[in-house]
N, C-alpha and C. Protein backbone atom coordinates (compact mmCIF):
# COMPACT_ATOMS: atom_id res chain seq x y z
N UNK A 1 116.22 182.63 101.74
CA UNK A 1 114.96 182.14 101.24
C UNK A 1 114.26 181.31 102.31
N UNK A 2 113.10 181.14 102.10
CA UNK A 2 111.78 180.62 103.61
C UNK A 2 112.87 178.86 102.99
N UNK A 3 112.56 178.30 104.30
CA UNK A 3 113.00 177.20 104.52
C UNK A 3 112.15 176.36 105.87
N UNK A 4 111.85 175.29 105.54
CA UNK A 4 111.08 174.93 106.41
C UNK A 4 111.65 173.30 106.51
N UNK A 5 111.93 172.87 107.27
CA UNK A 5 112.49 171.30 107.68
C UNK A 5 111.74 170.53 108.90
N UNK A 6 110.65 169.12 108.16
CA UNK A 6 110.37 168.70 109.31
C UNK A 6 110.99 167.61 109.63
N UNK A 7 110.82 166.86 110.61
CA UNK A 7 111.74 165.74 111.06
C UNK A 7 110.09 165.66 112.39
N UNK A 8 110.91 163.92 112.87
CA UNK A 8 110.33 163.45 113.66
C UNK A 8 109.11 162.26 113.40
N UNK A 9 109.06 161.86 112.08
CA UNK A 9 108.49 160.93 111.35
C UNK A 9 109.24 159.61 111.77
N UNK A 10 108.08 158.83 111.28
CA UNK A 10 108.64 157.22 111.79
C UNK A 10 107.55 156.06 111.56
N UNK A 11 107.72 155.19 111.74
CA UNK A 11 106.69 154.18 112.04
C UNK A 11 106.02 153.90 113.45
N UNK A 12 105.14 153.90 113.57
CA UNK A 12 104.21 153.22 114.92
C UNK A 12 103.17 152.40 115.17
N UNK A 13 102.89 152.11 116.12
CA UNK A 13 102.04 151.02 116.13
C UNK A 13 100.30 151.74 116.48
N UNK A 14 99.51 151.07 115.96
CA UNK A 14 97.83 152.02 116.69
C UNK A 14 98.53 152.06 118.43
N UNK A 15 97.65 153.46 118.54
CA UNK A 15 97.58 153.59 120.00
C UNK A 15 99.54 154.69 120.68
N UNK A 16 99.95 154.46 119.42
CA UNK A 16 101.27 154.94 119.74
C UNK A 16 101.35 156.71 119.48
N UNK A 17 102.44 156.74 119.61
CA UNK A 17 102.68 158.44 119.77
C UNK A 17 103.90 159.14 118.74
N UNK A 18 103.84 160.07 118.13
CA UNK A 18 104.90 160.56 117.75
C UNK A 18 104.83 162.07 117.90
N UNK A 19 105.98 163.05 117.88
CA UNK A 19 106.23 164.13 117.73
C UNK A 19 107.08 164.99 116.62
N UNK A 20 106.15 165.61 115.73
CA UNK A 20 106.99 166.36 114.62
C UNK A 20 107.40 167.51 115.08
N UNK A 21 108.52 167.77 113.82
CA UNK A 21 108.95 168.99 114.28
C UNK A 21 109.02 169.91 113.04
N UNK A 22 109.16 171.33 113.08
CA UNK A 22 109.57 171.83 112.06
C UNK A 22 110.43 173.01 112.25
N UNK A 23 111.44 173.15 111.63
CA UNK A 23 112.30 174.19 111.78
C UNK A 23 112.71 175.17 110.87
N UNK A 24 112.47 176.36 111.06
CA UNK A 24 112.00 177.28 110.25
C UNK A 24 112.85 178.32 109.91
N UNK A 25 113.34 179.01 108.85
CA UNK A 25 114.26 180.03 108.47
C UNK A 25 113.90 180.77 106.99
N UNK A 26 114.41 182.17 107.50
CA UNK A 26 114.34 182.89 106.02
C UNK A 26 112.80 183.70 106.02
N UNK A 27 112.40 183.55 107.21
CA UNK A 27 111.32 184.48 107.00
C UNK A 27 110.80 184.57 109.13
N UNK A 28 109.99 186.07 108.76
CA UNK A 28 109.88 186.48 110.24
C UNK A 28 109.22 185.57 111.24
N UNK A 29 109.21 184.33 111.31
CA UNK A 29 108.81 183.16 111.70
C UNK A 29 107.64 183.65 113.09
N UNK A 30 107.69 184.27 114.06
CA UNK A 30 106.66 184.68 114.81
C UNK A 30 105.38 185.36 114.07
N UNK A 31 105.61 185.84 112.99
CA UNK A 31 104.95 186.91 112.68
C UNK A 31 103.37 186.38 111.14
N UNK A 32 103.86 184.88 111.18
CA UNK A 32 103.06 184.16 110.44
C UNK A 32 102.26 183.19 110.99
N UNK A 33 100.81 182.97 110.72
CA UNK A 33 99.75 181.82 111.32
C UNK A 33 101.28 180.34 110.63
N UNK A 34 101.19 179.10 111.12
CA UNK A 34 101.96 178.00 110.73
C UNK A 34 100.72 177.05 110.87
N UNK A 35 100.83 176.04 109.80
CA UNK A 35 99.41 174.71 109.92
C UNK A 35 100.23 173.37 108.97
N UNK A 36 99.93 172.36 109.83
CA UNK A 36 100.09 171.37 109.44
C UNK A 36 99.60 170.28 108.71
N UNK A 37 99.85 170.19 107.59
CA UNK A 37 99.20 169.53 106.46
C UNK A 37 99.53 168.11 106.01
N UNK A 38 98.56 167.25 105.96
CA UNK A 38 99.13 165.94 105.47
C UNK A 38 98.66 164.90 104.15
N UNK A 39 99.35 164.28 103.86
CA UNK A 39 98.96 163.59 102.25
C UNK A 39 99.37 161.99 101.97
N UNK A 40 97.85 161.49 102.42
CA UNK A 40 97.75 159.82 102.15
C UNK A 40 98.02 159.71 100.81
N UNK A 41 98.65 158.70 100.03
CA UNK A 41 98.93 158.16 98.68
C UNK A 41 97.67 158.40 97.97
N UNK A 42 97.70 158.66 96.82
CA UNK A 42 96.41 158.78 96.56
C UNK A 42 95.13 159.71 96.44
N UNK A 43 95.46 160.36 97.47
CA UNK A 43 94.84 161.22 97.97
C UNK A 43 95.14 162.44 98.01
N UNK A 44 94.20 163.61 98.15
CA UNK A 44 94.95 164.88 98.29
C UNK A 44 95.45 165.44 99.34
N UNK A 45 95.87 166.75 99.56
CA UNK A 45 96.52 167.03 100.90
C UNK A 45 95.19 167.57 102.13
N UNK A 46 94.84 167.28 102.64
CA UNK A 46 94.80 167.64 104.09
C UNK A 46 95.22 168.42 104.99
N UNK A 47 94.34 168.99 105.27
CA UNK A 47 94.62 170.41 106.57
C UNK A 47 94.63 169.40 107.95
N UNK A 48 95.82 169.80 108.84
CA UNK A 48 95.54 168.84 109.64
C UNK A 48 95.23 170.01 111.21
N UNK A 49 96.05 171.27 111.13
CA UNK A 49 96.40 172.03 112.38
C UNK A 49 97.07 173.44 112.17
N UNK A 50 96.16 174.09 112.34
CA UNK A 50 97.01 175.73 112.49
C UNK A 50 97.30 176.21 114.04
N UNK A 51 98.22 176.92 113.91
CA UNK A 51 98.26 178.06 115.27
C UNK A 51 98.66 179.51 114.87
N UNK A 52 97.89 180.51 115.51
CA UNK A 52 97.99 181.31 114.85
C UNK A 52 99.01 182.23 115.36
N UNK A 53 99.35 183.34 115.53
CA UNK A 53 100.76 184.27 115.72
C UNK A 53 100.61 184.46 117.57
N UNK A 54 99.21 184.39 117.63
CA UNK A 54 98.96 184.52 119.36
C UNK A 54 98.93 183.56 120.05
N UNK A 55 99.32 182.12 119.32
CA UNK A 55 98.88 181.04 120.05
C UNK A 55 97.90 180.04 120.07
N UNK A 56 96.61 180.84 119.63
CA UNK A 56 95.16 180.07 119.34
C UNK A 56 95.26 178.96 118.01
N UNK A 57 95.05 177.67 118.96
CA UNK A 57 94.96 176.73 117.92
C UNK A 57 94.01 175.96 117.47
N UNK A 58 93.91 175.23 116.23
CA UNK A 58 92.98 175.00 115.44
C UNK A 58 93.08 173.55 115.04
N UNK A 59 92.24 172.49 114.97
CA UNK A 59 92.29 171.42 114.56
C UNK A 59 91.41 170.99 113.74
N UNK A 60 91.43 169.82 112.88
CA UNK A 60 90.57 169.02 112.03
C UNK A 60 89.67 168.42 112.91
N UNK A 61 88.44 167.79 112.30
CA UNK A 61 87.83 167.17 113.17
C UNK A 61 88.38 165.70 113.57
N UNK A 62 89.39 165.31 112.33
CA UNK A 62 89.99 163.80 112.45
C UNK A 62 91.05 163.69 113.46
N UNK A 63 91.16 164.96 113.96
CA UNK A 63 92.94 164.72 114.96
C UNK A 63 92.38 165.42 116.42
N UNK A 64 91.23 166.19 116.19
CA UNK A 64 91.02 167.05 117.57
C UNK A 64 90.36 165.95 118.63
N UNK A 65 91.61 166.58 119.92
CA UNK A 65 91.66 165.79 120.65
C UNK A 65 92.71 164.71 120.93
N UNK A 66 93.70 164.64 120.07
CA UNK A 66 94.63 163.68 119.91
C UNK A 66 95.76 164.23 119.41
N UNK A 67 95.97 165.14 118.72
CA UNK A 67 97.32 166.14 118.34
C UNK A 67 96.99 167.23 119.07
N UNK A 68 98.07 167.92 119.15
CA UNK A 68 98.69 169.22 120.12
C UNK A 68 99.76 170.07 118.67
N UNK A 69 99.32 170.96 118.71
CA UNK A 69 100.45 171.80 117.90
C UNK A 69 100.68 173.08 118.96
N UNK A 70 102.01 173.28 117.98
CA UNK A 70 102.59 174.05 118.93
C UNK A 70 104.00 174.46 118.51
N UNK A 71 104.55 176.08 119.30
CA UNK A 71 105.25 176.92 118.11
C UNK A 71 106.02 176.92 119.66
N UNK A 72 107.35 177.63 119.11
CA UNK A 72 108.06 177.99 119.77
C UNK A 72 108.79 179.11 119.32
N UNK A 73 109.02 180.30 119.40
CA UNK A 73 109.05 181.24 118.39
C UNK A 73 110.68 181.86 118.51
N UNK A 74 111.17 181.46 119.82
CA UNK A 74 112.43 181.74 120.20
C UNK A 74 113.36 180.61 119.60
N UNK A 75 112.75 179.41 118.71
CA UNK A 75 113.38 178.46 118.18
C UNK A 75 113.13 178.13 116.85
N UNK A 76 111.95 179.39 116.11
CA UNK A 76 111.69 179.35 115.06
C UNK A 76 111.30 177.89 114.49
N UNK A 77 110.54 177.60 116.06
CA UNK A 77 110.27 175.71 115.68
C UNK A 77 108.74 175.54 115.89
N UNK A 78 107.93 174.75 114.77
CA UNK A 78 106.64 174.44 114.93
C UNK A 78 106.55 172.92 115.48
N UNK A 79 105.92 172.23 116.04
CA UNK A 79 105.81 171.46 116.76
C UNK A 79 104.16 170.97 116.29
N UNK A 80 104.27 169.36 116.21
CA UNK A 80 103.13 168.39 116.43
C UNK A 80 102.96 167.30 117.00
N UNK A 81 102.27 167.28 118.66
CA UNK A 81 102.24 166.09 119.31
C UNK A 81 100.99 164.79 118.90
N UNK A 82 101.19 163.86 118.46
CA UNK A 82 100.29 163.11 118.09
C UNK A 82 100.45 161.51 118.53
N UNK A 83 99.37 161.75 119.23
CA UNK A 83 98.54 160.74 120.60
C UNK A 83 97.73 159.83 120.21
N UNK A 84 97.30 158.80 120.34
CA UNK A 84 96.69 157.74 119.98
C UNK A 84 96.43 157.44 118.29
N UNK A 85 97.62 157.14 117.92
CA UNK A 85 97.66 157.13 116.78
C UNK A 85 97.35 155.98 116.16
N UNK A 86 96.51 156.51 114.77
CA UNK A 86 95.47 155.19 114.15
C UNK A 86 95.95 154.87 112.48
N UNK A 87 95.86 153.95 111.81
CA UNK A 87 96.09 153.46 110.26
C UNK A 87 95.67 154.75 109.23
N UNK A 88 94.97 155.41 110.28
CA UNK A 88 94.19 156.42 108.89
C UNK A 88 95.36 157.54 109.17
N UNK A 89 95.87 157.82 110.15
CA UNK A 89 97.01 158.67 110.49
C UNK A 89 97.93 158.90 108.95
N UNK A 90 98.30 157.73 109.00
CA UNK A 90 99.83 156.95 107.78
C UNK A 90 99.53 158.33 107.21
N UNK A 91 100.41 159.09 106.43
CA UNK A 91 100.46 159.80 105.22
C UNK A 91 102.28 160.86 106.13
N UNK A 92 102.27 161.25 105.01
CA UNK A 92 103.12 162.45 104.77
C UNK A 92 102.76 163.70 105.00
N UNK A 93 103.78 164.16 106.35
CA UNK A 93 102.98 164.96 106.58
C UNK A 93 104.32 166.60 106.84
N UNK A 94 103.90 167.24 106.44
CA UNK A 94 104.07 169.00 106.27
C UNK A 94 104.01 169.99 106.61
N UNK A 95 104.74 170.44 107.30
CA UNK A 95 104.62 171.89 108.13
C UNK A 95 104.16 173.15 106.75
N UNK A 96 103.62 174.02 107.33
CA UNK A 96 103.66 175.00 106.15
C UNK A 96 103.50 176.57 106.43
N UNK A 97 103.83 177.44 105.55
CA UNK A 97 103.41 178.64 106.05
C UNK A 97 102.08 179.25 105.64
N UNK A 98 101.61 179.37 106.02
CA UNK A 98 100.23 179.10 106.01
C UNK A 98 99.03 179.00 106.49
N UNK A 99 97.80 180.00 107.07
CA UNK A 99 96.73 179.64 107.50
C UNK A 99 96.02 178.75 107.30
N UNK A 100 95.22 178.78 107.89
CA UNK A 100 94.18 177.36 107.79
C UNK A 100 93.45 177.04 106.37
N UNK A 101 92.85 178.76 106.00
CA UNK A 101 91.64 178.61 105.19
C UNK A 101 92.79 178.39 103.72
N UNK A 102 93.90 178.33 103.95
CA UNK A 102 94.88 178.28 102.37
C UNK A 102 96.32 177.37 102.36
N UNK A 103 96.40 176.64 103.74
CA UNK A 103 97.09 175.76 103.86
C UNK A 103 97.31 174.88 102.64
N UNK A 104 96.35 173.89 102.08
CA UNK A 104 96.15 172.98 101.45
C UNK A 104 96.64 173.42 99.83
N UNK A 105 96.62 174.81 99.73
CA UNK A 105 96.37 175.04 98.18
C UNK A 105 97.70 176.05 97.96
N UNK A 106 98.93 176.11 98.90
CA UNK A 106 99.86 176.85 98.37
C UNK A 106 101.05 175.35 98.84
N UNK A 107 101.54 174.70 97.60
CA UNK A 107 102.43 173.58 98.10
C UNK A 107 103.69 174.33 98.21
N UNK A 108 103.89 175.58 97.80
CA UNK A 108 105.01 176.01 97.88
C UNK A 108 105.58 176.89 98.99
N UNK A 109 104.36 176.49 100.14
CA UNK A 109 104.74 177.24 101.89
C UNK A 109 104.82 176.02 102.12
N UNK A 110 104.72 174.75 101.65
CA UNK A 110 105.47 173.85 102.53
C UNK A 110 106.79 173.12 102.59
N UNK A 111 107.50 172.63 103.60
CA UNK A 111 108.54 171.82 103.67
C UNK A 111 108.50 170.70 102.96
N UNK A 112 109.39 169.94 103.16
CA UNK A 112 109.68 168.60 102.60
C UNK A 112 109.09 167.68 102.71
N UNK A 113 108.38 167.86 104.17
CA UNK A 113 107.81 166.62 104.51
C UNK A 113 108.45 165.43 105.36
N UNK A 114 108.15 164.41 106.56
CA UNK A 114 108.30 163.70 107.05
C UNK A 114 107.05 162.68 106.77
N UNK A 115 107.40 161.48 106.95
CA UNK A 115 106.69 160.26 106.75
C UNK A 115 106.02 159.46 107.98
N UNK A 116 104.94 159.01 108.12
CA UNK A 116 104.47 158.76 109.40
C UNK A 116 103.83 158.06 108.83
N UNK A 117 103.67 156.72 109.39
CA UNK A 117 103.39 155.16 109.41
C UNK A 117 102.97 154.57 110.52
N UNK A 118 101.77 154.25 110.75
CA UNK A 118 100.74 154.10 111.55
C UNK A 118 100.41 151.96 111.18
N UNK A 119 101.26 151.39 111.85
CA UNK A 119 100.80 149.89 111.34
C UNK A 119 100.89 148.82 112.30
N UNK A 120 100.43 147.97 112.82
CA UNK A 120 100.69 146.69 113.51
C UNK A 120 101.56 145.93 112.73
């Protein structure tokens, strides 16, 4: 069965950096767009980053420029580098299987989730 595990969550300070990860099984993992989705308390989920099966990637307007996604397909691993990181960052955030335009609205292509905390 699809399995998706992210890790690489944590706390940081503004201006700091983290890198998620996601690791992927149970389905042809090259052969699907992957996008990264996230969810402040409160709030609903958020499209944050797709890449699609060729590589071409896609960002929000709130992260472009400051996250990097990125697949590795020989490791069945999705990847999110995130760079100057700000309070509005904070939420829970989700690898998924999933394009861009349907990321947000199938919770059941996503993982578990890792936690990312953005605070002085």
């Amino acid at each position: 069965q699809v399995q998706l595990v992210e890790s690489g969550g944590g706390m940081v300070q503004p201006g700091g950096s983290l890198k998620l990860s996601c690791v992927a099984s149970g389905f042809t993992f090259w052969g699907f767009e992957m996008s990264w989705v996230r969810q402040a308390p409160g709030k609903g989920p958020e499209w944050v980053s797709s890449i699609s099966i060729f590589g071409d990637t896609y960002y929000s307007d709130s992260v472009k420029g400051r996250f990097t996604i990125s697949r590795d397909n020989a490791k069945n691993t999705l990847y999110l580098q995130m760079n100057s990181l700000q309070p509005e960052d904070t939420a829970l955030y989700y690898c998924a299987r999933a394009p861009r335009a349907t990321a947000t609205m199938t919770r059941q292509s996503w993982g578990q989730g890792t936690q990312v905390t953005v605070s002085s």
